[in-house]
Protein backbone atom coordinates (compact mmCIF):
# COMPACT_ATOMS: atom_id res chain seq x y z
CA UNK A 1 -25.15 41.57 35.81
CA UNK A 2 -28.00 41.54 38.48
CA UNK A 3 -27.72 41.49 41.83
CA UNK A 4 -27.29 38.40 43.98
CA UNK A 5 -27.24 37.14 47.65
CA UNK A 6 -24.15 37.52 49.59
CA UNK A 7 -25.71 36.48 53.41
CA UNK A 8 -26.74 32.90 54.52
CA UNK A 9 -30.69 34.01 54.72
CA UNK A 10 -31.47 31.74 52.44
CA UNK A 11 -30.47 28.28 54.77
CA UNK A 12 -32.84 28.35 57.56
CA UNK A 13 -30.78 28.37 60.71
CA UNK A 14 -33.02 26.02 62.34
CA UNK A 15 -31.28 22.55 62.87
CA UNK A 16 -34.40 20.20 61.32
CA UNK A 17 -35.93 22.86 59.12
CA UNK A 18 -39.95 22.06 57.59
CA UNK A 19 -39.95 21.34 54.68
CA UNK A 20 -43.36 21.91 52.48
CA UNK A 21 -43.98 19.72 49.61
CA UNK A 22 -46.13 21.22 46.95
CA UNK A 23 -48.78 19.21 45.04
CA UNK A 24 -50.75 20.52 42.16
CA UNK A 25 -53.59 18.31 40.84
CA UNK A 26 -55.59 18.94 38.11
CA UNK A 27 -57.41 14.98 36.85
CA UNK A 28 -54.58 13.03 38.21
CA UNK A 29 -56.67 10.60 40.34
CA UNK A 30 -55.07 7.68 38.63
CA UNK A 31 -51.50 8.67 39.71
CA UNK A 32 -52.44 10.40 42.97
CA UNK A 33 -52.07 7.90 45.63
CA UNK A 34 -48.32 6.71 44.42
CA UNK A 35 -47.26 10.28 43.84
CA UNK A 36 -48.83 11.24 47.65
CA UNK A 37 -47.35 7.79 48.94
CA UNK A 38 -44.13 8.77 47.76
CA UNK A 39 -44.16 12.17 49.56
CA UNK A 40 -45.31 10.91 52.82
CA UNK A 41 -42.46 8.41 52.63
CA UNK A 42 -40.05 10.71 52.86
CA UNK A 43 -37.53 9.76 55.61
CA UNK A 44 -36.50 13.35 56.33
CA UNK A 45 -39.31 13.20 59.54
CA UNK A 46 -40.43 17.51 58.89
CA UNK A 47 -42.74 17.30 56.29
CA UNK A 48 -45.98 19.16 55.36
CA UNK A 49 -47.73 17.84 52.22
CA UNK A 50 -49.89 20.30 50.40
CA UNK A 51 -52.00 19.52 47.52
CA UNK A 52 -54.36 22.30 45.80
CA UNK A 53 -56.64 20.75 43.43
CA UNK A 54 -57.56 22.93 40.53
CA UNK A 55 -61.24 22.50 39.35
CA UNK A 56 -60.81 18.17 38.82
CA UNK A 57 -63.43 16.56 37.30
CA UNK A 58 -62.13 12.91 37.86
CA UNK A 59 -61.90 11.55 41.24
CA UNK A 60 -58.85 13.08 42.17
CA UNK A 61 -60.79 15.22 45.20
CA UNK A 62 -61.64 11.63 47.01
CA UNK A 63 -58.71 9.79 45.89
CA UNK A 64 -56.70 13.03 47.97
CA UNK A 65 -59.76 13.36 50.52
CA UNK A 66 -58.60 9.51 51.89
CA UNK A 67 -55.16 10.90 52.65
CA UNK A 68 -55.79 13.90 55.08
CA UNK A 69 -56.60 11.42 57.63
CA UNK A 70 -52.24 10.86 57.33
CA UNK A 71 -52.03 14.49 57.84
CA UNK A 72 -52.01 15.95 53.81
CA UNK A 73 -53.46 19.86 53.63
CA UNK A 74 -55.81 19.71 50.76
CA UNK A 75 -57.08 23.22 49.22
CA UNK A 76 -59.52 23.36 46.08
CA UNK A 77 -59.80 25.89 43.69
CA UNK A 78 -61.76 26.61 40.11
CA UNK A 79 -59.68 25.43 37.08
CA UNK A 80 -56.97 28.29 36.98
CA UNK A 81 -53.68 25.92 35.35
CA UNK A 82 -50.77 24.60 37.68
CA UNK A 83 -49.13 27.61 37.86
CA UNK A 84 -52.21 29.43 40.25
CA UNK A 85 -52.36 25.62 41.84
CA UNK A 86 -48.47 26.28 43.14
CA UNK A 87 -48.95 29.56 44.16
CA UNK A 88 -52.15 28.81 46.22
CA UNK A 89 -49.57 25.75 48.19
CA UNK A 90 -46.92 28.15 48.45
CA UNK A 91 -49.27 31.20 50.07
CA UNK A 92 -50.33 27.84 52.21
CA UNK A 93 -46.79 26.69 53.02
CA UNK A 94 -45.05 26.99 56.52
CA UNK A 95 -42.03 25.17 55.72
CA UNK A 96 -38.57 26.82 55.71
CA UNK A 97 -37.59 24.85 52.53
CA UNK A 98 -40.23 23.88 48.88
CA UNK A 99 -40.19 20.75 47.41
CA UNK A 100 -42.72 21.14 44.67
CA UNK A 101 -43.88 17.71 43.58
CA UNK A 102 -46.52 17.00 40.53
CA UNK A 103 -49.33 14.88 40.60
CA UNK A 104 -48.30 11.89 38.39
CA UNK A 105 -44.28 12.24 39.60
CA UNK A 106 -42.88 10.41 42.48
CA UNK A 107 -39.85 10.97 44.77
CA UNK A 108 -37.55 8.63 46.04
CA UNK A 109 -37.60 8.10 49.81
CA UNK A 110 -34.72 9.69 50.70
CA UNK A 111 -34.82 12.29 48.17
CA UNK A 112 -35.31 15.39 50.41
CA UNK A 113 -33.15 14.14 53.34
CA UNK A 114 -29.89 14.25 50.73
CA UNK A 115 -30.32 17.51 49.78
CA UNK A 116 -30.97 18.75 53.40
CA UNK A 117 -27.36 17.43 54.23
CA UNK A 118 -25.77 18.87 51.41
CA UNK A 119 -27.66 21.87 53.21
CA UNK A 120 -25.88 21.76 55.87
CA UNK A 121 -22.20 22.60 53.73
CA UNK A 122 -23.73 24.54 51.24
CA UNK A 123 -22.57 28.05 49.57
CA UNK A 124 -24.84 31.20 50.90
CA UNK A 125 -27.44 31.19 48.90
CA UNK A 126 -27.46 28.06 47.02
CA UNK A 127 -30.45 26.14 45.79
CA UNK A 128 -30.15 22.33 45.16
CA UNK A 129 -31.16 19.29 42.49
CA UNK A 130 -31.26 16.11 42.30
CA UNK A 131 -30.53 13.17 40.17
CA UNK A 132 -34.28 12.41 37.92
CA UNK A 133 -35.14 9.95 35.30
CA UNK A 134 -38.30 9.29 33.12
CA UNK A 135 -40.67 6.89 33.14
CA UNK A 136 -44.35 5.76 32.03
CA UNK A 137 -45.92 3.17 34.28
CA UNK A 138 -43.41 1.28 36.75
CA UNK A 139 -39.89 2.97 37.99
CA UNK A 140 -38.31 0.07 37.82
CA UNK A 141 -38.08 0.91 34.07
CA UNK A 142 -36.91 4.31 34.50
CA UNK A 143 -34.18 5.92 32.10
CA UNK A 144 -31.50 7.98 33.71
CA UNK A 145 -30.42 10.50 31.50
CA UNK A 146 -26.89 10.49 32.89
CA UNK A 147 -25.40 12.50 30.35
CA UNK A 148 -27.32 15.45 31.41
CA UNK A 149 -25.10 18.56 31.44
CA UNK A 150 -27.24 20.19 34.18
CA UNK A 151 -26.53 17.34 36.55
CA UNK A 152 -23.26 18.90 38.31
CA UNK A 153 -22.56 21.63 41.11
CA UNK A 154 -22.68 25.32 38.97
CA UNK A 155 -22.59 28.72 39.54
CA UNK A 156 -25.86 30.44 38.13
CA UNK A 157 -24.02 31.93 34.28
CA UNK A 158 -22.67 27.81 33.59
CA UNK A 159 -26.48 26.78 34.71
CA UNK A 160 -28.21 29.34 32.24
CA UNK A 161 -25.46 28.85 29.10
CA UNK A 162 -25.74 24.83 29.39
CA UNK A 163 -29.62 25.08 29.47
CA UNK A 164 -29.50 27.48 26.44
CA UNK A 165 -27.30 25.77 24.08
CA UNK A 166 -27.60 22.05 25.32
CA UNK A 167 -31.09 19.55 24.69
CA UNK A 168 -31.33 19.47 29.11
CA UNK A 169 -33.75 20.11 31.54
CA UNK A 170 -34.61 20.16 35.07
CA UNK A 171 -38.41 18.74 35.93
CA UNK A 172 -39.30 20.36 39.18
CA UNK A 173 -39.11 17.62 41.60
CA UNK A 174 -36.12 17.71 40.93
CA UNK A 175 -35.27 20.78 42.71
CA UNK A 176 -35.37 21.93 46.71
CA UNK A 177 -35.41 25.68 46.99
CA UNK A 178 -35.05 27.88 50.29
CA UNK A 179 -38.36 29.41 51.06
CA UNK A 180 -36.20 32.51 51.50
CA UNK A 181 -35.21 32.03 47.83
CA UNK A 182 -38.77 31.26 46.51
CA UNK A 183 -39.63 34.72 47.86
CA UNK A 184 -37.30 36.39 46.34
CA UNK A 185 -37.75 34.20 43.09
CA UNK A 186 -41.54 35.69 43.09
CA UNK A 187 -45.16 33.74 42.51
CA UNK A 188 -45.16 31.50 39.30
CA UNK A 189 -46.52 33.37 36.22
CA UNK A 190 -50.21 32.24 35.91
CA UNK A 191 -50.36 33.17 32.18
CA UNK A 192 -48.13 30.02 31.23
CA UNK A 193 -49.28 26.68 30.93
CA UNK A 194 -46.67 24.77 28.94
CA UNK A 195 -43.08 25.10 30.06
CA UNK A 196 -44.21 27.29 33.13
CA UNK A 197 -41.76 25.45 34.93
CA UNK A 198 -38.90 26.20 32.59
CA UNK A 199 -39.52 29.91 33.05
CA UNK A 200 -39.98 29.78 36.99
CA UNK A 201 -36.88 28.21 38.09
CA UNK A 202 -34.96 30.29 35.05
CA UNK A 203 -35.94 32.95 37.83
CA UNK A 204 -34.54 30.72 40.75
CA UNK A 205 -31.36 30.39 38.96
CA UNK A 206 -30.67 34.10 38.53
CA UNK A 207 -31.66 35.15 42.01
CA UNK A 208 -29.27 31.69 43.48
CA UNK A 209 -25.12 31.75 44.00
CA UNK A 210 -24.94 28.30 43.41
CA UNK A 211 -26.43 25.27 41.82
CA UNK A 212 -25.66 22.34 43.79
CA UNK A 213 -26.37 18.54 42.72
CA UNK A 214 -27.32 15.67 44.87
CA UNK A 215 -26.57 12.39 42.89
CA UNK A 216 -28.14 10.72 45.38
CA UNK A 217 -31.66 12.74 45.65
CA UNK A 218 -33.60 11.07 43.39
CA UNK A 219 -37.23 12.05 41.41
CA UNK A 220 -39.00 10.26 38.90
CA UNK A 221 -40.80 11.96 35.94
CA UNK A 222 -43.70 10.29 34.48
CA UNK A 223 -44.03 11.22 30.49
CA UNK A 224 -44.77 9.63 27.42
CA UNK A 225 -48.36 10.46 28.36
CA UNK A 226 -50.87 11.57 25.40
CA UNK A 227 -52.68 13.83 28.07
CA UNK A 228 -49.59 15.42 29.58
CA UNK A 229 -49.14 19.21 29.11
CA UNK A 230 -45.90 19.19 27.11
CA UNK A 231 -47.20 16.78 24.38
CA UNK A 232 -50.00 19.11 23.25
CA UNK A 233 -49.91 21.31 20.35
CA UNK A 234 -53.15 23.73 20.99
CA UNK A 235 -52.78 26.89 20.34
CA UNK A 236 -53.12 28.04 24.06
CA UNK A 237 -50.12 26.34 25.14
CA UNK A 238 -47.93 26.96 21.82
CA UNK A 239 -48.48 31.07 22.95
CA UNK A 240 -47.64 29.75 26.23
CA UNK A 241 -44.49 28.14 25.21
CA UNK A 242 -43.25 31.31 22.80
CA UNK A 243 -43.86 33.51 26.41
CA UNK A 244 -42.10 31.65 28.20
CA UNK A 245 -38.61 31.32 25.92
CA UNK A 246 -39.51 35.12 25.83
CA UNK A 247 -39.33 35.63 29.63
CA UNK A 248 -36.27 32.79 29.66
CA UNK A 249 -34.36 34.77 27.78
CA UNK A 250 -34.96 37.96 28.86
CA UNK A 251 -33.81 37.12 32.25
CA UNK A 252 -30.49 34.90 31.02
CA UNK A 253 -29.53 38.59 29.05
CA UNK A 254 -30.38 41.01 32.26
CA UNK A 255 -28.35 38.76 34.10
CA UNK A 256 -25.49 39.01 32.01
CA UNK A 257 -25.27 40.18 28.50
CA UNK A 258 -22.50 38.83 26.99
CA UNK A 259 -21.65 36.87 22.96
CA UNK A 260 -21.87 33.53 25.35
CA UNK A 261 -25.02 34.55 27.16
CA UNK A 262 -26.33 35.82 23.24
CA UNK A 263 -25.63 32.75 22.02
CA UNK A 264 -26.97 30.51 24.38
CA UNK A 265 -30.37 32.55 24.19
CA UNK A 266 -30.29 32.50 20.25
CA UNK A 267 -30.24 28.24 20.70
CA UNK A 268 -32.83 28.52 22.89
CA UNK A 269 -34.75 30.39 19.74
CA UNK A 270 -33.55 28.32 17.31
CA UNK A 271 -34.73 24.57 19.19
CA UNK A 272 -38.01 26.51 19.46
CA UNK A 273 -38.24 26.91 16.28
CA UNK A 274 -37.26 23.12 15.89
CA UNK A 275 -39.40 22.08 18.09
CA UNK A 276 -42.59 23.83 16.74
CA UNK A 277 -43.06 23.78 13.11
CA UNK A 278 -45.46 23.37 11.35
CA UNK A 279 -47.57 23.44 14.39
CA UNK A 280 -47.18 27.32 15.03
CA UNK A 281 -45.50 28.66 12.04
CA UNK A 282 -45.85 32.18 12.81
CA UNK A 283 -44.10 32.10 16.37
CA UNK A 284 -41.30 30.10 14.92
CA UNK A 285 -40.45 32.91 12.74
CA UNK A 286 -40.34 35.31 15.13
CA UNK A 287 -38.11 32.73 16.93
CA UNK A 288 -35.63 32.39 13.81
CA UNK A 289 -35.51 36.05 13.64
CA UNK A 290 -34.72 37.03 17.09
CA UNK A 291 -32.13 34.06 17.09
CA UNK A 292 -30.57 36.04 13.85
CA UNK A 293 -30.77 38.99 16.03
CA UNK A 294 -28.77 37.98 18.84
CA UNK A 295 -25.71 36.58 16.20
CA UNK A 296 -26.98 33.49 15.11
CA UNK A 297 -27.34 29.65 15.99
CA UNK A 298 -25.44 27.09 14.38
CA UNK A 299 -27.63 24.07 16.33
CA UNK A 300 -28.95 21.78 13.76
CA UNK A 301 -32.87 19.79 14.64
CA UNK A 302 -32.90 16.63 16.09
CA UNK A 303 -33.75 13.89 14.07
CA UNK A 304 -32.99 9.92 13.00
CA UNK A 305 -30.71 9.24 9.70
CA UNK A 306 -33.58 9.53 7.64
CA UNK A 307 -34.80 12.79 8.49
CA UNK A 308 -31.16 14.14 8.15
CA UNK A 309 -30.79 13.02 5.10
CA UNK A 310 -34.02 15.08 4.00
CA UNK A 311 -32.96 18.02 5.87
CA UNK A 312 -29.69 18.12 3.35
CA UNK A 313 -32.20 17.83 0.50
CA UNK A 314 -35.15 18.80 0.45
CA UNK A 315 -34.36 21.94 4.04
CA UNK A 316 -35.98 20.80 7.43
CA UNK A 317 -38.91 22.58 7.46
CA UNK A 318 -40.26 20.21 4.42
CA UNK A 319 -38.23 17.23 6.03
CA UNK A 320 -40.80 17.94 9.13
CA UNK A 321 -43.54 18.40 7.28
CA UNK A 322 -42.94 14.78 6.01
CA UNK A 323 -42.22 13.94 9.82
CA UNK A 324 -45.98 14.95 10.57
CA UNK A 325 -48.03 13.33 8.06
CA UNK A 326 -46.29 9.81 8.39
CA UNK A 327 -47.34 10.26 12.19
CA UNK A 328 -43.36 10.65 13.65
CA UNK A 329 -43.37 14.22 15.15
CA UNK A 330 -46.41 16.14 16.86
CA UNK A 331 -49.33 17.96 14.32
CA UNK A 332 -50.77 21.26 15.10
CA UNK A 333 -54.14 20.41 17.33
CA UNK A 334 -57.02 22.25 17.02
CA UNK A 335 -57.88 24.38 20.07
CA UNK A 336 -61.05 23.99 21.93
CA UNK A 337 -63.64 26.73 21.92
C-alpha cells in the first residue's frame, strides 16, 4: 500500500482560510453568468473566483469580461482542453483550499461554507464532498441520486472499491480539496479529455486519509447536453476514456493490491467495455481481456427489459448493436480532421 499523510498539513491552520474556486470555460457563454453567479454567492465571505478561458469562440470572453468588475480573475489561453484550463487556475490560485467549479454547473450558496465546518473536526488529511444532483435547464428539477454509494464518510480503499464495482460518481464540484492535498495530488493530466476528472481525483483519493461527506454542501450538474464532453463518441475522447480507466486502475492496484481491489478494477474494465461498444471495438477488447486478467467480472450491462431479454438471446454485444441503430444508446462519431 502507498504511503499516506499522518500530520494535519493538509487543514490550513488559518481560522477563515481562502478558498479559490476554479472555473474552466471553453464556449459556455450561455451558462456562464448562472454558474459565476452561483460562485460569487457563496456565503463563506473568502473567496477568489478564477476562470481561464481556453481558446472560446462564442461570447464566453465578454459574458466573463462583465464580471471582473465583482472581483473574478479571468486568464485566457489557446484551446488546450479543461484539463490545461485547471491547471492554469490552480498555478493562479492563492487560496488555502480548491473548489473547482465547471462552466455550465452551479453551487448552492452555502455549499463551501458546510464543508469548511466539517473542516474544522476533520481527520488529518481528509478531503471532503458534497451532496450533487443532475439537471438540464432549471434546478428546481434536479434529481438527487440519493442512493449513491459514494455519498458517505470513507476511508480511501471503501472510496476506490465502491467506485470500481458500483454505477457512482463524483462530478467535481462536488469536491473541496486542501491546496496542500492538490499539491501533493499533482497537475491534471492534459492528455485526457473525457473522464479527466475521474482519473484526477482517483489521485486525490489515494494521496487522502479520509473521505468525508457533507449532506448539506450541495452542487448541481448540468447534463443531458448533446455538446457535453461525456456524450461524445469521437475517437479522441474514446482513447481518452481507455487512458484514463488505465491510469484509474493502475493507481487503485499500487495502492493496494488485493482479490477486492482486483475485482473492483476488473468492473471498472468490464462497464467500459459496456459502455463503449460498438463505438470503439478494439479498446473494449483490450478492456474484456485485462478484466479476465485480473480474475474476472461478473457485472452484467445496464439495460431496460427489452434489451435483457436480447442479451439472453441473441449475447449483448448484438443486443447493443440493435440499441444503436433504433437510436437508444450512443453510435460511434466520426472524428474531425
Amino acid at each position: 500500500m502507498s504511503a499516506r499523510v499522518s500530520s494535519r498539513s493538509f487543514l490550513p491552520s488559518v481560522p477563515d482560510p481562502l478558498v479559490s474556486i476554479l472555473i474552466p470555460c471553453h464556449n459556455a457563454g450561455a451558462f456562464l453568468d448562472a454558474t459565476l453567479g452561483s460562485a460569487f454567492a457563496q456565503t463563506w465571505p473568502r473567496c477568489e473566483i478564477i476562470l481561464v478561458d481556453d481558446g472560446s469562440t462564442d461570447d464566453s470572453v465578454a459574458r466573463a469580461r462583465a464580471w471582473e468588475s465583482r472581483g473574478l480573475r479571468m486568464f485566457t489561453q489557446p484551446n488546450r482542453g479543461a484539463s490545461a484550463a485547471r491547471n492554469a487556475a490552480l498555478r493562479a490560485a492563492r487560496g488555502e483550499f480548491i473548489q473547482y467549479l465547471d462552466a455550465d454547473d452551479l453551487l448552492a450558496p452555502t455549499k463551501i461554507e458546510r464543508q469548511l465546518a466539517r473542516a474544522r473536526s476533520a481527520p488529518a488529511g481528509a478531503v471532503f464532498t458534497g451532496r450533487w444532483g443532475r439537471f438540464t435547464a432549471r434546478t428546481e428539477e434536479t434529481v438527487f441520486p440519493d442512493a449513491n454509494p459514494l455519498f458517505a464518510d470513507l476511508a480511501p480503499r471503501d472510496y476506490l472499491l465502491r467506485y470500481g464495482s458500483q454505477d457512482c460518481m463524483m462530478h467535481p464540484a462536488a469536491w473541496l480539496l486542501p491546496r496542500a492535498l492538490a499539491e501533493r495530488t499533482g497537475p491534471w493530466d492534459e492528455r485526457l479529455s473525457l473522464n479527466d476528472d475521474g482519473e484526477y481525483f482517483a489521485r486525490v483519493v489515494t494521496q487522502a486519509t479520509a473521505i468525508v461527506h457533507c449532506g448539506d454542501a450541495v452542487s448541481y450538474y448540468r447534463s443531458a447536453l448533446s455538446t457535453s464532453l461525456s456524450a461524445q463518441r469521437r475517437r479522441r475522447h474514446l482513447d481518452s476514456a481507455y487512458l484514463s480507466l488505465t491510469s484509474i486502475t493502475e493507481k487503485m492496484l499500487a495502492f493496494e493490491n488485493t482479490a477486492a481491489m482486483r475485482r473492483a478494477a476488473a468492473d471498472l474494465h468490464q462497464r467500459f467495455a459496456y459502455d463503449y461498444y460498438p463505438a470503439a471495438p478494439d479498446l473494449v477488447e483490450l478492456a474484456l481481456r485485462r478484466a479476465a486478467a485480473l480474475g474476472g467480472s461478473s457485472l452484467r450491462p445496464l439495460g431496460g427489459k427489452v434489451f435483457q431479454a436480447l442479451s439472453r438471446i441473441i449475447g449483448w454485444r448484438a443486443a447493443r448493436r440493435w440499441q444503436v441503430r433504433l437510436g437508444k444508446f450512443p453510435a460511434p462519431a466520426a472524428d474531425e480532421p
